[in-house]
Each structure stands twice: as structure tokens, then as C-alpha cells.
PDB file of N, CA and C in Angstrom:
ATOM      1  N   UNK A   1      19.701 -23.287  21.678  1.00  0.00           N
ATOM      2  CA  UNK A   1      20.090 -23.306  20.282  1.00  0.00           C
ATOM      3  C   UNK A   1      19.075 -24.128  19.500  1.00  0.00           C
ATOM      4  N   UNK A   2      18.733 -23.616  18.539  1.00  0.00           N
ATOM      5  CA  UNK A   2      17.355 -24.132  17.938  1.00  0.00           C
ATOM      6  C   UNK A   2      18.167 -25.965  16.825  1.00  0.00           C
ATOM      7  N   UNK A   3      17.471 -26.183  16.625  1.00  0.00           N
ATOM      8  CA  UNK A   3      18.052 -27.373  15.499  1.00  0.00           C
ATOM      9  C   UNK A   3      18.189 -27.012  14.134  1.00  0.00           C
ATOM     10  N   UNK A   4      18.386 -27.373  13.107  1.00  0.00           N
ATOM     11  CA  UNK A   4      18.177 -27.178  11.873  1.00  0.00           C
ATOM     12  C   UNK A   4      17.028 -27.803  11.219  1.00  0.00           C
ATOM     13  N   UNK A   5      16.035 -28.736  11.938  1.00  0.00           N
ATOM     14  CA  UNK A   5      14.344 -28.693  11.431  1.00  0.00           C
ATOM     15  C   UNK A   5      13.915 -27.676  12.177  1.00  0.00           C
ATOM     16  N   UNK A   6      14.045 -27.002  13.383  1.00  0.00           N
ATOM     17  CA  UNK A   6      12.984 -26.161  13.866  1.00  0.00           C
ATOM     18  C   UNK A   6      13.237 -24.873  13.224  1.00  0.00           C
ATOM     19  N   UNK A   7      14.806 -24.409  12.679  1.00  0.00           N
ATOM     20  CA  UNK A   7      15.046 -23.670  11.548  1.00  0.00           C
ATOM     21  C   UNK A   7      14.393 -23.344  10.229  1.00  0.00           C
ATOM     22  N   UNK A   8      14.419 -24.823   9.822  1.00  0.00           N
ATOM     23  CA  UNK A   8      13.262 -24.659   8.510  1.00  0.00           C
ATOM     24  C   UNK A   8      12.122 -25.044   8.621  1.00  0.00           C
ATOM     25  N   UNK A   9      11.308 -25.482   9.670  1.00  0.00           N
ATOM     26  CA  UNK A   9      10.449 -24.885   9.906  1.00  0.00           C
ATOM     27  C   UNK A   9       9.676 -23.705  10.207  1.00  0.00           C
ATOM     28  N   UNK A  10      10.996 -22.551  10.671  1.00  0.00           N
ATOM     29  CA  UNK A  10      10.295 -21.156  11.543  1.00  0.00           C
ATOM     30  C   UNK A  10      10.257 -20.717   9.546  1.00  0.00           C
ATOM     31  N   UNK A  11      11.027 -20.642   8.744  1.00  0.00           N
ATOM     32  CA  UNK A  11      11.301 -20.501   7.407  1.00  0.00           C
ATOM     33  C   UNK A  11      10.006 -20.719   6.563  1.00  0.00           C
ATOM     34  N   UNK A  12       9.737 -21.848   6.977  1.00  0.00           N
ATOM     35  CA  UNK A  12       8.158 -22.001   6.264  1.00  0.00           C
ATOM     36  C   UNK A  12       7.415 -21.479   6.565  1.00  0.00           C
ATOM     37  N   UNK A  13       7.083 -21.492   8.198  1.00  0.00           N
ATOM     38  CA  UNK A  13       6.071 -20.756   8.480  1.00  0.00           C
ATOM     39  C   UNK A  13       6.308 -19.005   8.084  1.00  0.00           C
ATOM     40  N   UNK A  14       7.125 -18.349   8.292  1.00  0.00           N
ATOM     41  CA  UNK A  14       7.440 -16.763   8.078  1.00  0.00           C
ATOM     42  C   UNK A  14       7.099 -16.819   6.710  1.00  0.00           C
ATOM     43  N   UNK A  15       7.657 -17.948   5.582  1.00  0.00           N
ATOM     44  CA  UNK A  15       7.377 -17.426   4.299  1.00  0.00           C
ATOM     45  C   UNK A  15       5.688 -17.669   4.356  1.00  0.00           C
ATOM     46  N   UNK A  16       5.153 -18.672   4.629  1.00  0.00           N
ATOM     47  CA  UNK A  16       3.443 -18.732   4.612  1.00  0.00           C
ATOM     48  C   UNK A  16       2.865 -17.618   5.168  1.00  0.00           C
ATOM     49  N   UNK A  17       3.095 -17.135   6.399  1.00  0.00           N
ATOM     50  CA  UNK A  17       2.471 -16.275   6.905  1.00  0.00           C
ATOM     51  C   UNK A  17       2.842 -14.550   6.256  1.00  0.00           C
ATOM     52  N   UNK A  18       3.891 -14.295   5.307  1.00  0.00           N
ATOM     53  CA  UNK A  18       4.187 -13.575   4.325  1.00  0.00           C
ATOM     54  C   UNK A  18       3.095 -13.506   3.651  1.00  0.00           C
ATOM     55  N   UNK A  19       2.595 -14.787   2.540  1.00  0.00           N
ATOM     56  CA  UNK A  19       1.856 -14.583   1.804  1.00  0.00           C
ATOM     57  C   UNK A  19       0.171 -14.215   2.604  1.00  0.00           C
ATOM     58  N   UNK A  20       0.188 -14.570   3.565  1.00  0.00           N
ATOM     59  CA  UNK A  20      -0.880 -14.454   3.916  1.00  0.00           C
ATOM     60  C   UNK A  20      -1.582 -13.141   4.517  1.00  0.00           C
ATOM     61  N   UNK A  21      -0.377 -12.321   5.030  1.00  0.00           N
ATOM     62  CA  UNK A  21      -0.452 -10.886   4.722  1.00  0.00           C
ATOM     63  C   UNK A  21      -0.643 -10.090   3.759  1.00  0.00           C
ATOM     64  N   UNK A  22      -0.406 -10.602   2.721  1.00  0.00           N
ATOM     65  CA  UNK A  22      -0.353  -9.991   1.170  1.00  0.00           C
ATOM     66  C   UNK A  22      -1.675 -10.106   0.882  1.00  0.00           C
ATOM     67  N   UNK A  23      -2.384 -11.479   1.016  1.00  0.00           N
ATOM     68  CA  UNK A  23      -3.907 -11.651   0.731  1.00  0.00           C
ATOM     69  C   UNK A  23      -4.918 -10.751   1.600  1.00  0.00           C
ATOM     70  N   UNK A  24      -4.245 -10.694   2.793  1.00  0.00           N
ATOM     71  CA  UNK A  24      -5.254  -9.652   3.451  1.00  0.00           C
ATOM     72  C   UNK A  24      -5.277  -8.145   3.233  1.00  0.00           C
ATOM     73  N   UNK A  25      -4.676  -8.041   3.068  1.00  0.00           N
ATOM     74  CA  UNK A  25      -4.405  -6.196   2.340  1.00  0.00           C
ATOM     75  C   UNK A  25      -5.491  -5.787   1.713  1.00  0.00           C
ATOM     76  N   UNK A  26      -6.165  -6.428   0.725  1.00  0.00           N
ATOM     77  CA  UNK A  26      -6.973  -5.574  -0.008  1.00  0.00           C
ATOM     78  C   UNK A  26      -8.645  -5.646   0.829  1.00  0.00           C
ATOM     79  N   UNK A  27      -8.921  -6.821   1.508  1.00  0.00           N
ATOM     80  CA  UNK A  27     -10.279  -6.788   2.453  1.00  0.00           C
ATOM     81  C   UNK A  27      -9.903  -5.496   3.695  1.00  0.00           C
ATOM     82  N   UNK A  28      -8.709  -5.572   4.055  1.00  0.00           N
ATOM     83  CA  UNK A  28      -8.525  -4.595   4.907  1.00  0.00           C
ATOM     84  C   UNK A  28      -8.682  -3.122   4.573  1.00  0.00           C
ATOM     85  N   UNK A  29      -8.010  -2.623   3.228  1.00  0.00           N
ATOM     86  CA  UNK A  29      -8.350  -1.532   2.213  1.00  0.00           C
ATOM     87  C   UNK A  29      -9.190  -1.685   2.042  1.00  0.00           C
ATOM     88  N   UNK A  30     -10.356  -2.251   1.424  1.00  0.00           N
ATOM     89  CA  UNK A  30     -12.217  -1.913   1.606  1.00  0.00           C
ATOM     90  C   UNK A  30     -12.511  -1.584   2.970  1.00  0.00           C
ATOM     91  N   UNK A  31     -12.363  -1.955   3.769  1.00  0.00           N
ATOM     92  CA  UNK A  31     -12.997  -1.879   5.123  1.00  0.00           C
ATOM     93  C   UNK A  31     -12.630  -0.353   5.407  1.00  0.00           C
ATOM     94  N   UNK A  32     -11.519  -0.152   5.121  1.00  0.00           N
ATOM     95  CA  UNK A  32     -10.677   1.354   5.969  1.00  0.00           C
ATOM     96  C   UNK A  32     -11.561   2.432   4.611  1.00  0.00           C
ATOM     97  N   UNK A  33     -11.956   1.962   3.388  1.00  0.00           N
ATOM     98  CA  UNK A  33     -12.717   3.166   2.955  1.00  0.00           C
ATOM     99  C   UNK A  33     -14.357   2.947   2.865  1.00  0.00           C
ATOM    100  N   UNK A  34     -15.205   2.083   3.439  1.00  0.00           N
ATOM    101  CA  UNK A  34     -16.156   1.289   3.852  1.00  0.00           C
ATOM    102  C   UNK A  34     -16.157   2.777   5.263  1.00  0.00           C
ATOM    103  N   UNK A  35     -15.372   2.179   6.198  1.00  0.00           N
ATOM    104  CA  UNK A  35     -15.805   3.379   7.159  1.00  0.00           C
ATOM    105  C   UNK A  35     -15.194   4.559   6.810  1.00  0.00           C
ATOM    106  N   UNK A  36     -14.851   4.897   5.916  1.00  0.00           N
ATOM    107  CA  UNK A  36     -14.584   6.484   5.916  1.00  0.00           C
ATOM    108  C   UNK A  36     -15.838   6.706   4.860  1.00  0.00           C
ATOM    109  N   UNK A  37     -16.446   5.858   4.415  1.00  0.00           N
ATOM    110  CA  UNK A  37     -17.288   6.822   3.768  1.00  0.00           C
ATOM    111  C   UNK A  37     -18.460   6.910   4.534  1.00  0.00           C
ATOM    112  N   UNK A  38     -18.603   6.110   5.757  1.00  0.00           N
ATOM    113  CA  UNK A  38     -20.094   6.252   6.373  1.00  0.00           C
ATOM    114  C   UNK A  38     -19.384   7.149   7.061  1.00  0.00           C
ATOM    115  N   UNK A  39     -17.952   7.429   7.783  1.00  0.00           N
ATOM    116  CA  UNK A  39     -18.230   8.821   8.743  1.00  0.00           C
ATOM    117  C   UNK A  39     -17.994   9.850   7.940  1.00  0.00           C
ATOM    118  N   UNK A  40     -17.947   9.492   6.608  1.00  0.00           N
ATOM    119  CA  UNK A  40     -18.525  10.926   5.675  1.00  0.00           C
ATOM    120  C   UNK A  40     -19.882  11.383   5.316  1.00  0.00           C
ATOM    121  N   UNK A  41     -20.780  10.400   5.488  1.00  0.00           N
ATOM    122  CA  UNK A  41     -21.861  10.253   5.401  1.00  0.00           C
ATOM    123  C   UNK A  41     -22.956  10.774   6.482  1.00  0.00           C
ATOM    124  N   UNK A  42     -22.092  10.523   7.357  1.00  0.00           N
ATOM    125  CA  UNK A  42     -23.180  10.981   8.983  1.00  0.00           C
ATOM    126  C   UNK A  42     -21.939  12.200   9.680  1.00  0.00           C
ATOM    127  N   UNK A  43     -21.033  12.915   8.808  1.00  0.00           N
ATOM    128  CA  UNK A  43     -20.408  13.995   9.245  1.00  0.00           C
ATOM    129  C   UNK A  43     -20.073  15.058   8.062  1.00  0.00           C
ATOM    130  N   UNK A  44     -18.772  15.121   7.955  1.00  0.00           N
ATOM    131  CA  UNK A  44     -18.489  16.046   6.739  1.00  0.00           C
ATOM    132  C   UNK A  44     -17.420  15.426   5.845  1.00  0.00           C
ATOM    133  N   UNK A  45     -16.527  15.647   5.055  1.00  0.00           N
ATOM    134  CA  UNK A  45     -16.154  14.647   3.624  1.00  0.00           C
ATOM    135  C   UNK A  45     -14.227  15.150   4.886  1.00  0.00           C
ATOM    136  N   UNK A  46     -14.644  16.151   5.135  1.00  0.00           N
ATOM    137  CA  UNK A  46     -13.051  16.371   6.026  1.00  0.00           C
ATOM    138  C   UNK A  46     -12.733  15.064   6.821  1.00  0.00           C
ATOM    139  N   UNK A  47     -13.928  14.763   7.550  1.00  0.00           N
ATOM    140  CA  UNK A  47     -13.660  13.928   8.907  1.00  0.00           C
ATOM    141  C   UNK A  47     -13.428  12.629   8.100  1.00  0.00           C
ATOM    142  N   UNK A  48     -14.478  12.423   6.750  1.00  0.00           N
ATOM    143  CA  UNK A  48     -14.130  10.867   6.504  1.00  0.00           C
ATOM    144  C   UNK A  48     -13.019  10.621   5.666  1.00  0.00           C
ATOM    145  N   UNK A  49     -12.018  11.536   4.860  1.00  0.00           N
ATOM    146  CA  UNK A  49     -10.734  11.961   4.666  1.00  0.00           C
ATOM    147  C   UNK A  49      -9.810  11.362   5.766  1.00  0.00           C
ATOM    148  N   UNK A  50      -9.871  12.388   7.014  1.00  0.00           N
ATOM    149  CA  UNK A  50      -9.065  12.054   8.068  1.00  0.00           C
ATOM    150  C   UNK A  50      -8.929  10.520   8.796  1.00  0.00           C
ATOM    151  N   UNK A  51     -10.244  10.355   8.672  1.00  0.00           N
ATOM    152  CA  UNK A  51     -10.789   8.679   9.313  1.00  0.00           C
ATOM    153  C   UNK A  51      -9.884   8.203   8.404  1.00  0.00           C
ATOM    154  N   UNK A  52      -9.797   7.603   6.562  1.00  0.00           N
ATOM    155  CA  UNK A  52      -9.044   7.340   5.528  1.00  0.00           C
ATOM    156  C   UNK A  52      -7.835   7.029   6.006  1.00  0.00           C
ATOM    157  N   UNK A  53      -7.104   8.668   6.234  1.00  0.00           N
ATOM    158  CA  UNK A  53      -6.008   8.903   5.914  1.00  0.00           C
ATOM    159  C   UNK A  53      -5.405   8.320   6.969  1.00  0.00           C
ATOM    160  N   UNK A  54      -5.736   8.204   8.825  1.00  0.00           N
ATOM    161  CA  UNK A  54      -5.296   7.334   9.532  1.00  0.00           C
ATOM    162  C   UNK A  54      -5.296   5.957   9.785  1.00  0.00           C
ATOM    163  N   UNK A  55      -6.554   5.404   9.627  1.00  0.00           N
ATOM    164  CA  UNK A  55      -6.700   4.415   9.280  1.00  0.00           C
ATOM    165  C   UNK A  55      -5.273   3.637   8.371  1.00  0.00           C
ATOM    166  N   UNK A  56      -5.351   4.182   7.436  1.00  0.00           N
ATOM    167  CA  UNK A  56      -4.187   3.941   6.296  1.00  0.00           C
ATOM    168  C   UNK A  56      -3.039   4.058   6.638  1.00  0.00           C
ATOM    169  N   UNK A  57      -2.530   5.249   7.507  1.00  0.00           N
ATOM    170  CA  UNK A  57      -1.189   5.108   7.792  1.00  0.00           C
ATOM    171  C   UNK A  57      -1.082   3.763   9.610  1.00  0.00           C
ATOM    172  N   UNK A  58      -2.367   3.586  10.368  1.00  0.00           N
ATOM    173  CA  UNK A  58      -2.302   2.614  10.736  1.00  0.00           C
ATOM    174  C   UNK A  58      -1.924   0.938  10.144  1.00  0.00           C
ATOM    175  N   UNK A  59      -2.528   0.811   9.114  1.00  0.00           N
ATOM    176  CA  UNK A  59      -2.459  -0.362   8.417  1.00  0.00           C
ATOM    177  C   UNK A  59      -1.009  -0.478   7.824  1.00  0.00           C
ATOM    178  N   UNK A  60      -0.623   0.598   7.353  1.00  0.00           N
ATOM    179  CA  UNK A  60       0.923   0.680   6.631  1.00  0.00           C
ATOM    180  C   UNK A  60       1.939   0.490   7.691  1.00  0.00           C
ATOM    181  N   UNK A  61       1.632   1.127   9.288  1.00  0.00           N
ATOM    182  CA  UNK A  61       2.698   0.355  10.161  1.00  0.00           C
ATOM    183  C   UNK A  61       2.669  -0.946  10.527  1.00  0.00           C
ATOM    184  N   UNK A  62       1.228  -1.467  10.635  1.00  0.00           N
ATOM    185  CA  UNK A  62       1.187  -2.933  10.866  1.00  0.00           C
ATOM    186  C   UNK A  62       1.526  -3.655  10.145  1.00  0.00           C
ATOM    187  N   UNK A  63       1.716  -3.687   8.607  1.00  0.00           N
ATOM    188  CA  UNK A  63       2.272  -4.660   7.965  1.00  0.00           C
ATOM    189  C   UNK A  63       3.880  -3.697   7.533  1.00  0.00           C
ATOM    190  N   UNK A  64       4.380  -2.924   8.004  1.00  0.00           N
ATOM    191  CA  UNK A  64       5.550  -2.844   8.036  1.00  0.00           C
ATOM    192  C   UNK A  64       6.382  -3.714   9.032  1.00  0.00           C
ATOM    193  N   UNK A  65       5.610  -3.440  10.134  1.00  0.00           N
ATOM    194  CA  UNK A  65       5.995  -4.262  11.227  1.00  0.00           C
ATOM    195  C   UNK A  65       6.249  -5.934  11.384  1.00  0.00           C
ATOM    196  N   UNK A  66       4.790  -6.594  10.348  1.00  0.00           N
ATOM    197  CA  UNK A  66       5.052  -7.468  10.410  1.00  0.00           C
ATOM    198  C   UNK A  66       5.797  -8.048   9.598  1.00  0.00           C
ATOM    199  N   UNK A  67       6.162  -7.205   8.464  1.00  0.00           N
ATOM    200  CA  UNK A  67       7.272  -7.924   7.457  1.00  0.00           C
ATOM    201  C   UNK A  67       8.411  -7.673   8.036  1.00  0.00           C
ATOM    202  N   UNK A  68       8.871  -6.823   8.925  1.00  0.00           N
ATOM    203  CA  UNK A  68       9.823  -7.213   9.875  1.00  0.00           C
ATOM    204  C   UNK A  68      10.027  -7.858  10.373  1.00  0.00           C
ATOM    205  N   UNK A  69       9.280  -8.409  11.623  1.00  0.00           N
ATOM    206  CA  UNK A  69       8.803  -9.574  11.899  1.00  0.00           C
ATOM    207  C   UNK A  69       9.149 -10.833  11.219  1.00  0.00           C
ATOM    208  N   UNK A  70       8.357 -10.958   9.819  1.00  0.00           N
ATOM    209  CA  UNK A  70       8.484 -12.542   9.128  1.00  0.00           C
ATOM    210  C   UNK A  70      10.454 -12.123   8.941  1.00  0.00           C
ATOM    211  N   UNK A  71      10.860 -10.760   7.899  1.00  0.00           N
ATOM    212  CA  UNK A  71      12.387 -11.116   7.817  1.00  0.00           C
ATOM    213  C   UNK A  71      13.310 -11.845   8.602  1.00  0.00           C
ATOM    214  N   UNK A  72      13.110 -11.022   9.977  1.00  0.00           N
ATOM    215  CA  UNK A  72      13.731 -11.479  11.306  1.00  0.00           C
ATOM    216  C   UNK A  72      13.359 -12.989  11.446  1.00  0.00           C
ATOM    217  N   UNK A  73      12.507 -13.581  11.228  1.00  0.00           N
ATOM    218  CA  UNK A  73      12.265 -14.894  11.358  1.00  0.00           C
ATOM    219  C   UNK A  73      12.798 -15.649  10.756  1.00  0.00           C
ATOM    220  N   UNK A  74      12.911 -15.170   8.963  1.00  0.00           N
ATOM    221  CA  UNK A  74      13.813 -16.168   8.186  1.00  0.00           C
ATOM    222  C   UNK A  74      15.165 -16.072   8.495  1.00  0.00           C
ATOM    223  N   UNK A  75      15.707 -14.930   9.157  1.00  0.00           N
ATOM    224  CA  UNK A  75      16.877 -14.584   9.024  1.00  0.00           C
ATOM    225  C   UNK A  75      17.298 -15.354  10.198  1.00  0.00           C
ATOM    226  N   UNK A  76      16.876 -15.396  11.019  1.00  0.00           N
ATOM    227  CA  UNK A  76      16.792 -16.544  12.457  1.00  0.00           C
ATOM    228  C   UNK A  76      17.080 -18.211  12.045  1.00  0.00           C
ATOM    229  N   UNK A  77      15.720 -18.159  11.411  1.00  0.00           N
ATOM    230  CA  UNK A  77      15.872 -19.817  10.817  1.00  0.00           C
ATOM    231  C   UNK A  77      17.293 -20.075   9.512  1.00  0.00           C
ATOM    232  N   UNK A  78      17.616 -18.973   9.128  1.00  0.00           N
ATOM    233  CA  UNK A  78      18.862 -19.567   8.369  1.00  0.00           C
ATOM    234  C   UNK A  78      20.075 -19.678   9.046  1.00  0.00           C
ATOM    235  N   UNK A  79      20.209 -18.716  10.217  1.00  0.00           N
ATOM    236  CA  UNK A  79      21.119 -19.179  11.068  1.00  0.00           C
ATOM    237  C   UNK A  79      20.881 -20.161  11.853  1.00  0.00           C
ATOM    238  N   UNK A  80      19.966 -20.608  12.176  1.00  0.00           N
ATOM    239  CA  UNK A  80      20.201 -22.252  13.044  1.00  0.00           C
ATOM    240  C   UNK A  80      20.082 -22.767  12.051  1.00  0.00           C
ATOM    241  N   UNK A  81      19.855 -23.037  10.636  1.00  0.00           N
ATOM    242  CA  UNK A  81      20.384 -23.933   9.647  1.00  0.00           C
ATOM    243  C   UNK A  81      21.787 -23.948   8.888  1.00  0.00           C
ATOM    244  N   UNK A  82      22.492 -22.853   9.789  1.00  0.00           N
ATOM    245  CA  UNK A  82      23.709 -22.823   9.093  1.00  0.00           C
ATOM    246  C   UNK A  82      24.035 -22.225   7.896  1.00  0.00           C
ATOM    247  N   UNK A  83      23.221 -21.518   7.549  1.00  0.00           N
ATOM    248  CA  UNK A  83      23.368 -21.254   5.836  1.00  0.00           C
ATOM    249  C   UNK A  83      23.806 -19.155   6.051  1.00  0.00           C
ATOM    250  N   UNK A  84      23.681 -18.920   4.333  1.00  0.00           N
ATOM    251  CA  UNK A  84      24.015 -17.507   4.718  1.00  0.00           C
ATOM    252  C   UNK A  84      23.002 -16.809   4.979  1.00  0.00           C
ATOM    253  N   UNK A  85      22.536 -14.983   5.423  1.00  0.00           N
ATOM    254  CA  UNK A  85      21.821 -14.696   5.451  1.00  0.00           C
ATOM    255  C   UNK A  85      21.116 -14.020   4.278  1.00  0.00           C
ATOM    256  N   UNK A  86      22.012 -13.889   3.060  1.00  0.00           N
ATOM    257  CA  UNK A  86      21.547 -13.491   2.043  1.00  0.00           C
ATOM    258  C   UNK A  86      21.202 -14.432   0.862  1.00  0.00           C
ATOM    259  N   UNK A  87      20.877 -15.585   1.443  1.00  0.00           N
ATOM    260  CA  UNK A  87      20.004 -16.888   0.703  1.00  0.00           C
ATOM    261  C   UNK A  87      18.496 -16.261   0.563  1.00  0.00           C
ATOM    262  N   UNK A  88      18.273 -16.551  -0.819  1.00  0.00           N
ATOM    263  CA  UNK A  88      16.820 -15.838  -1.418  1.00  0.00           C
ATOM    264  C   UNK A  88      16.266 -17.030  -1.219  1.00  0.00           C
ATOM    265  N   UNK A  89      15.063 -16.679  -0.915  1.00  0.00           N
ATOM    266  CA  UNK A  89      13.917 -18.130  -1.138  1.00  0.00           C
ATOM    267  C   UNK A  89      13.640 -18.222  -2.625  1.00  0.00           C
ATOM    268  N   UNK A  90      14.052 -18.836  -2.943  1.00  0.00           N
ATOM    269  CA  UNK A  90      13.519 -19.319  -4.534  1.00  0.00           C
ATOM    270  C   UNK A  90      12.825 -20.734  -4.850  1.00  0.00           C
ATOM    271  N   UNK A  91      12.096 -21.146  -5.339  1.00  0.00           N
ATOM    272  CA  UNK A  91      11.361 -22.489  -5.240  1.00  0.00           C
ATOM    273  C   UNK A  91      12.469 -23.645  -5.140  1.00  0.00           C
ATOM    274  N   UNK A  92      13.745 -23.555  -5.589  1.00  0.00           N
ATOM    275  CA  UNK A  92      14.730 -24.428  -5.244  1.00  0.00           C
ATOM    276  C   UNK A  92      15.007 -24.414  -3.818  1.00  0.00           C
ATOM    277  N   UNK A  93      14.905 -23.262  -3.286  1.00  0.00           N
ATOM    278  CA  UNK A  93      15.674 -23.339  -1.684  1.00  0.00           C
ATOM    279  C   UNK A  93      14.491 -23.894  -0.721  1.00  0.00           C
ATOM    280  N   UNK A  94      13.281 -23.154  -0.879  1.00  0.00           N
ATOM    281  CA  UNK A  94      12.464 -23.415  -0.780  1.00  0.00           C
ATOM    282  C   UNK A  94      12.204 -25.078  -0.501  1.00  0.00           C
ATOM    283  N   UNK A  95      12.166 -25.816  -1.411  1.00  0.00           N
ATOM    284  CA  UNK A  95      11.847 -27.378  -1.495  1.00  0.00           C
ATOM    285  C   UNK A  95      13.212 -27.978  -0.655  1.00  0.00           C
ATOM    286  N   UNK A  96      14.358 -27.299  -0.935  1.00  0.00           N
ATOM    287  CA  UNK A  96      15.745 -27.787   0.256  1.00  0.00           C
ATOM    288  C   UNK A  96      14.986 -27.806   1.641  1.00  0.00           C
ATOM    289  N   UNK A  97      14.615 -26.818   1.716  1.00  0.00           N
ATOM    290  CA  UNK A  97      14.098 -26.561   3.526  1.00  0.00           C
ATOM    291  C   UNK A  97      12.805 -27.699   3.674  1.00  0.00           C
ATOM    292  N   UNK A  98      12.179 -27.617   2.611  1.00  0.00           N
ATOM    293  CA  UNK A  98      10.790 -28.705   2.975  1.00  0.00           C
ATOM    294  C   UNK A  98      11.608 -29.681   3.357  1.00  0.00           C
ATOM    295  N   UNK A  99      12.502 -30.431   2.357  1.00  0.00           N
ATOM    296  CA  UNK A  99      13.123 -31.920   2.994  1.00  0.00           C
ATOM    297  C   UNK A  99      13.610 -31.903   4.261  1.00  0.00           C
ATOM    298  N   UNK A 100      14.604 -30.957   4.512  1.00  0.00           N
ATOM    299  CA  UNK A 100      14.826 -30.871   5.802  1.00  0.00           C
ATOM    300  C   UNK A 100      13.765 -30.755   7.193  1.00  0.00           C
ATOM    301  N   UNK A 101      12.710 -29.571   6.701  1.00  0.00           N
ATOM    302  CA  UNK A 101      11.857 -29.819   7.816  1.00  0.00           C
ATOM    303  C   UNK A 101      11.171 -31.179   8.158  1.00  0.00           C
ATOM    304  N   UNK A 102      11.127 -31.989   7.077  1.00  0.00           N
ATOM    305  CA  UNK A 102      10.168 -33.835   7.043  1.00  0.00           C
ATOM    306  C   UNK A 102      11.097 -34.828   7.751  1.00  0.00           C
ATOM    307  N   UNK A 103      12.207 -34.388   7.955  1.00  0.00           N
ATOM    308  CA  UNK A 103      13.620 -35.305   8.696  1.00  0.00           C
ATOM    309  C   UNK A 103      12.645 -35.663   9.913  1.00  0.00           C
TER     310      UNK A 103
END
């Protein structure tokens, strides 16, 4: 049974590592049309389409996945803190959990 700091701690970290998915999205989107246009370049505009278009639906499961992932995490850490599961992070709840994690 986890404690209620290692609770709001898993909370912080899932919400940090949230945002930090969000920042990577768009270097990852250059890159995925970065190589579709060179294997359009050294093939035909079909293949670097297709390269695109998987690529893309690759990237769209991985961060589906991982925002699953972070949910399941907060939703974890609010139950070993006791609280409900439909508590929004809002900069108020937010700063609740910081104090608690500094205990």
C-alpha cells in the first residue's frame, strides 16, 4: 500500500511528464515529415505519403498510450491519497499535493 507522499508524488511526476509529452510532439512531427520527404525524394511522392501516413498513426498510438499511462498514474496516486477520482488538477490542488509531497 503506497503512502500518501509517494501518492503525490507519482501525481507530480504523471502531471510533469504530461507536459513533457506535449512539448515533444511538434520536434517529433518535423522529423516524421523530414523523412517522408527524403523517401519522396529518392522514390515516388506515394511511398513518402505512406512513410507520413504511418509514421503518424505510429506516433498517435504512442502518445495515446502514454496519456493512458500518466491518467492511470494520477488516478493511482489519488487513491493512496485518499481523495476522489474525479479531482481535477487545478493550480489549487496542485500546490495541496506539493505540501504534502515536502512532508
Amino acid at each position: 500500500m503506497a503512502t500518501k507522499k509517494e501518492g503525490a508524488q507519482r501525481i507530480l511526476d504523471a502531471h510533469a511528464s504530461s507536459k513533457t509529452v506535449r512539448r515533444r510532439l511538434l520536434p517529433v512531427a518535423i522529423g516524421i515529415v523530414l523523412v517522408g520527404g527524403g523517401v519522396t525524394a529518392l522514390t515516388s511522392w506515394h511511398f513518402g505519403l505512406a512513410t507520413v501516413l504511418v509514421c503518424g498513426l505510429l506516433m498517435q498510438y504512442a502518445v495515446e498510450r502514454m496519456n493512458t499511462i500518466l491518467e492511470a498514474s494520477v488516478a493511482s496516486g489519488l487513491k493512496a491519497m485518499g481523495w476522489d477520482a474525479d479531482t481535477t488538477l487545478d493550480e489549487e490542488t496542485l500546490e495541496n499535493i506539493r505540501r504534502i509531497a515536502q512532508r
